[in-house]
N, C-alpha and C. Protein backbone atom coordinates (compact mmCIF):
# COMPACT_ATOMS: atom_id res chain seq x y z
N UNK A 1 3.54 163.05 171.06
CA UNK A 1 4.23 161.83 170.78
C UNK A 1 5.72 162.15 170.72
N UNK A 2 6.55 161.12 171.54
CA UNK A 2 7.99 161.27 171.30
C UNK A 2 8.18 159.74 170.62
N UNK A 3 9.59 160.38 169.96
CA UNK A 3 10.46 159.49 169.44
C UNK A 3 11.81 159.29 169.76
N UNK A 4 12.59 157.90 169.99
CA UNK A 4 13.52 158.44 170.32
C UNK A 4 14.88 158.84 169.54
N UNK A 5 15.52 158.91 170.22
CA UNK A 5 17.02 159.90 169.89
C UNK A 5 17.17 158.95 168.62
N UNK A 6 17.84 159.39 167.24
CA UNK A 6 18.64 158.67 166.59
C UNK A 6 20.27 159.13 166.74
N UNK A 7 20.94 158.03 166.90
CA UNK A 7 22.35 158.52 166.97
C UNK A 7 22.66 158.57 165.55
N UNK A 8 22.12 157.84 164.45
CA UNK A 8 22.93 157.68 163.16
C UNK A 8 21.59 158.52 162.25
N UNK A 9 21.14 160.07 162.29
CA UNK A 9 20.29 160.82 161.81
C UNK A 9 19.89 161.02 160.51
N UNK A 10 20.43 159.62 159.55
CA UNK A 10 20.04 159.48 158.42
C UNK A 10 18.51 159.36 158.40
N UNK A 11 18.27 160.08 157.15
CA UNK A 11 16.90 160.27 156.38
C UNK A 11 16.35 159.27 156.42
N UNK A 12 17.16 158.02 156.19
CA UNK A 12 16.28 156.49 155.98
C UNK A 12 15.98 156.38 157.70
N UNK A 13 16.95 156.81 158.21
CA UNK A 13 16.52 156.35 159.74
C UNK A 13 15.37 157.42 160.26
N UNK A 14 15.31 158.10 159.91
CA UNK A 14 14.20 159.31 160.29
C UNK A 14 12.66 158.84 159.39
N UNK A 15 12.76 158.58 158.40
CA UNK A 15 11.59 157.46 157.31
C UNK A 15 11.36 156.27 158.40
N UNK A 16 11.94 155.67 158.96
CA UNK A 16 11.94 154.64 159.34
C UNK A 16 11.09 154.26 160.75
N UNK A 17 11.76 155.51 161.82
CA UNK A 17 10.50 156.01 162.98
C UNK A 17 9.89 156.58 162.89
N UNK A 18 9.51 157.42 161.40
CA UNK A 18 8.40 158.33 161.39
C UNK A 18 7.36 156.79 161.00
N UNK A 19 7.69 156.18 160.39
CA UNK A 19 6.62 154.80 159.81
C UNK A 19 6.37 153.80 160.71
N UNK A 20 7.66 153.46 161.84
CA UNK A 20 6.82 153.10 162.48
C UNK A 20 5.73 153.64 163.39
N UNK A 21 6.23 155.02 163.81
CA UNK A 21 5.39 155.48 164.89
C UNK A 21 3.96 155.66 164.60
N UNK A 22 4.08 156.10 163.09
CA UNK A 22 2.52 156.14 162.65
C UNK A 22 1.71 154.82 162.09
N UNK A 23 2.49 154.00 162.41
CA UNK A 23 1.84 152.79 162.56
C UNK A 23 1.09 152.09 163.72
N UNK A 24 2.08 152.49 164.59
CA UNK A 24 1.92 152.33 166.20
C UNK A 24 0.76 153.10 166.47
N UNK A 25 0.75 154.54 166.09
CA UNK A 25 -0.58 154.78 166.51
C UNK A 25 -1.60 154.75 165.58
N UNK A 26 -1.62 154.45 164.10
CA UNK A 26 -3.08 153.74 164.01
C UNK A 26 -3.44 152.41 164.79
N UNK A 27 -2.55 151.30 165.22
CA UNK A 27 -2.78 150.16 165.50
C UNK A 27 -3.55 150.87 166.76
N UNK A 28 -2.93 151.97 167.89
CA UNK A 28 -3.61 151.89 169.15
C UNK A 28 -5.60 152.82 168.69
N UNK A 29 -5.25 153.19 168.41
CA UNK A 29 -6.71 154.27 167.20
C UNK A 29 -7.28 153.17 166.83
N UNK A 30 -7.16 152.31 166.05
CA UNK A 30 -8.19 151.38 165.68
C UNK A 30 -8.15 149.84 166.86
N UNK A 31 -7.30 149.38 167.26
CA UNK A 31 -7.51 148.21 167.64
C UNK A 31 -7.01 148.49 169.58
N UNK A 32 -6.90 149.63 170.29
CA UNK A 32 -6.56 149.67 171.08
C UNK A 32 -5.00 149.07 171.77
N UNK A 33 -4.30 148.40 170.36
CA UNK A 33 -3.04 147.98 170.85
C UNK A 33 -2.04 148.70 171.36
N UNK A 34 -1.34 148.84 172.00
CA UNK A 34 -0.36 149.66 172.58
C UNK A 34 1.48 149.32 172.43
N UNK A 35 2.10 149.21 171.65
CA UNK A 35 3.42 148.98 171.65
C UNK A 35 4.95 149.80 171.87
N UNK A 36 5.60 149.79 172.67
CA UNK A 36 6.85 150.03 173.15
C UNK A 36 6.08 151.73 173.76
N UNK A 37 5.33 151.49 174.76
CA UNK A 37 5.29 152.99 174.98
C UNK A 37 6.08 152.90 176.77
N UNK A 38 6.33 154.25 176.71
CA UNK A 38 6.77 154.64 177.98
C UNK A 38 6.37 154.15 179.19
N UNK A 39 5.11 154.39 179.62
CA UNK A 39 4.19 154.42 181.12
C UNK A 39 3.18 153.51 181.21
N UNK A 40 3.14 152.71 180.10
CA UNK A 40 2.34 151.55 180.42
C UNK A 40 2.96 149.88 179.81
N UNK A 41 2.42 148.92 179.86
CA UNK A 41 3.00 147.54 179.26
C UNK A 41 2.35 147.47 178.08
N UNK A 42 3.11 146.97 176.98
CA UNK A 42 2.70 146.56 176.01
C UNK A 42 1.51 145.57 175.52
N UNK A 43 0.70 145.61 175.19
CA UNK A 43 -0.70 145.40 174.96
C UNK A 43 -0.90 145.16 173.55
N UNK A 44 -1.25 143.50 173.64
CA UNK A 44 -2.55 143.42 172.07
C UNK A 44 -3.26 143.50 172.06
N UNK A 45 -4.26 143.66 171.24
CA UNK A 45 -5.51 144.19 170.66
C UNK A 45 -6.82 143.37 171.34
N UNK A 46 -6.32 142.10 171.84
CA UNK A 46 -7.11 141.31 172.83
C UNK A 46 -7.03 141.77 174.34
N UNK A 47 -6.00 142.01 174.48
CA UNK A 47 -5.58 142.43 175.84
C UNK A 47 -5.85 143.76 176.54
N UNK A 48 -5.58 144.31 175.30
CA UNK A 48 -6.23 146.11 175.50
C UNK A 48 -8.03 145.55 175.99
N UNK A 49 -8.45 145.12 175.11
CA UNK A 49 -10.18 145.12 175.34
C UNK A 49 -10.85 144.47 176.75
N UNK A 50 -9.65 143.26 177.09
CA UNK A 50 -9.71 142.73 178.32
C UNK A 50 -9.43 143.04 179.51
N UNK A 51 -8.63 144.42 179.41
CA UNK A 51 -7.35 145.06 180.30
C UNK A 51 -8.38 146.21 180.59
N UNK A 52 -9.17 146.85 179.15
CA UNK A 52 -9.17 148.58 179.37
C UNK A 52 -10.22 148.97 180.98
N UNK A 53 -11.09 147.80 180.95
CA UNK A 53 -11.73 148.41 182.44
C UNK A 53 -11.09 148.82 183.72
N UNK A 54 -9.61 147.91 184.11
CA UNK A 54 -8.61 147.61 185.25
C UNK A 54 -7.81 148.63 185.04
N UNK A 55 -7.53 148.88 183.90
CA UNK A 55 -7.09 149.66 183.79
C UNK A 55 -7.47 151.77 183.97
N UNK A 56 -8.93 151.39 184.17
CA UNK A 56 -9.74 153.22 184.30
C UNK A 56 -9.65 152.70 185.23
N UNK A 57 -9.83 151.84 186.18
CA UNK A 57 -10.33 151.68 187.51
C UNK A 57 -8.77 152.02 188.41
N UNK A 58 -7.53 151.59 187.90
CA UNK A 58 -6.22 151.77 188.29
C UNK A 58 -5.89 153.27 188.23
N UNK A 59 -6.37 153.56 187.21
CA UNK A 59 -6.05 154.88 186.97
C UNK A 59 -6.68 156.23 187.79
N UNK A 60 -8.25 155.53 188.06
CA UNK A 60 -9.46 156.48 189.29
C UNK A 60 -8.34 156.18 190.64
N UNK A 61 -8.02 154.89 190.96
CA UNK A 61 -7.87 154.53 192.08
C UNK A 61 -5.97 155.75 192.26
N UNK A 62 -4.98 155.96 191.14
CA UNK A 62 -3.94 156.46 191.89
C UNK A 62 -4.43 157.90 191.51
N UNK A 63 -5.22 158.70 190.90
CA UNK A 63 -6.08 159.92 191.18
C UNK A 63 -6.14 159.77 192.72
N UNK A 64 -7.35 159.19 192.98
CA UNK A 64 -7.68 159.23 194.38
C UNK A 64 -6.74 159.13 195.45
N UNK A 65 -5.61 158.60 194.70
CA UNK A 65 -5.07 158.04 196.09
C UNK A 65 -3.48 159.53 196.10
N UNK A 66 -3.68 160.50 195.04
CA UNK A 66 -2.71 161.22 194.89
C UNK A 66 -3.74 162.52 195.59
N UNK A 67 -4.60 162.62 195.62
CA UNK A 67 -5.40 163.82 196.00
C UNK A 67 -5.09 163.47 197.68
């Protein structure tokens, strides 16, 4: 897991993305939600469950298509 850069490296600001991030990933751990990540779109907890098949199948398909 990354976080990003703080320019202003106060403690409260370092408290602040350490809480959210570990929030972020219980939400994706329990409810499959996904928020502000890098390499994919942001996803609710409905959307993840509706999404996750298109999503292995997207993922087999640029495997295959990188081999």
């Amino acid at each position: 897991m990354a976080t990003p850069h703080l320019g202003a490296a106060t403690t409260e600001a370092q408290e602040n993305v350490a809480c959210r991030s570990r929030e972020q990933m219980a939400d994706f751990l329990t409810s499959g939600a996904v928020a502000n990540a890098i390499n994919m779109p942001a996803l609710s907890a409905e959307e993840a469950t509706r999404l996750n098949p298109y999503m292995k199948l997207a993922e087999q398909l640029g495997s295959f298509a990188g081999r």
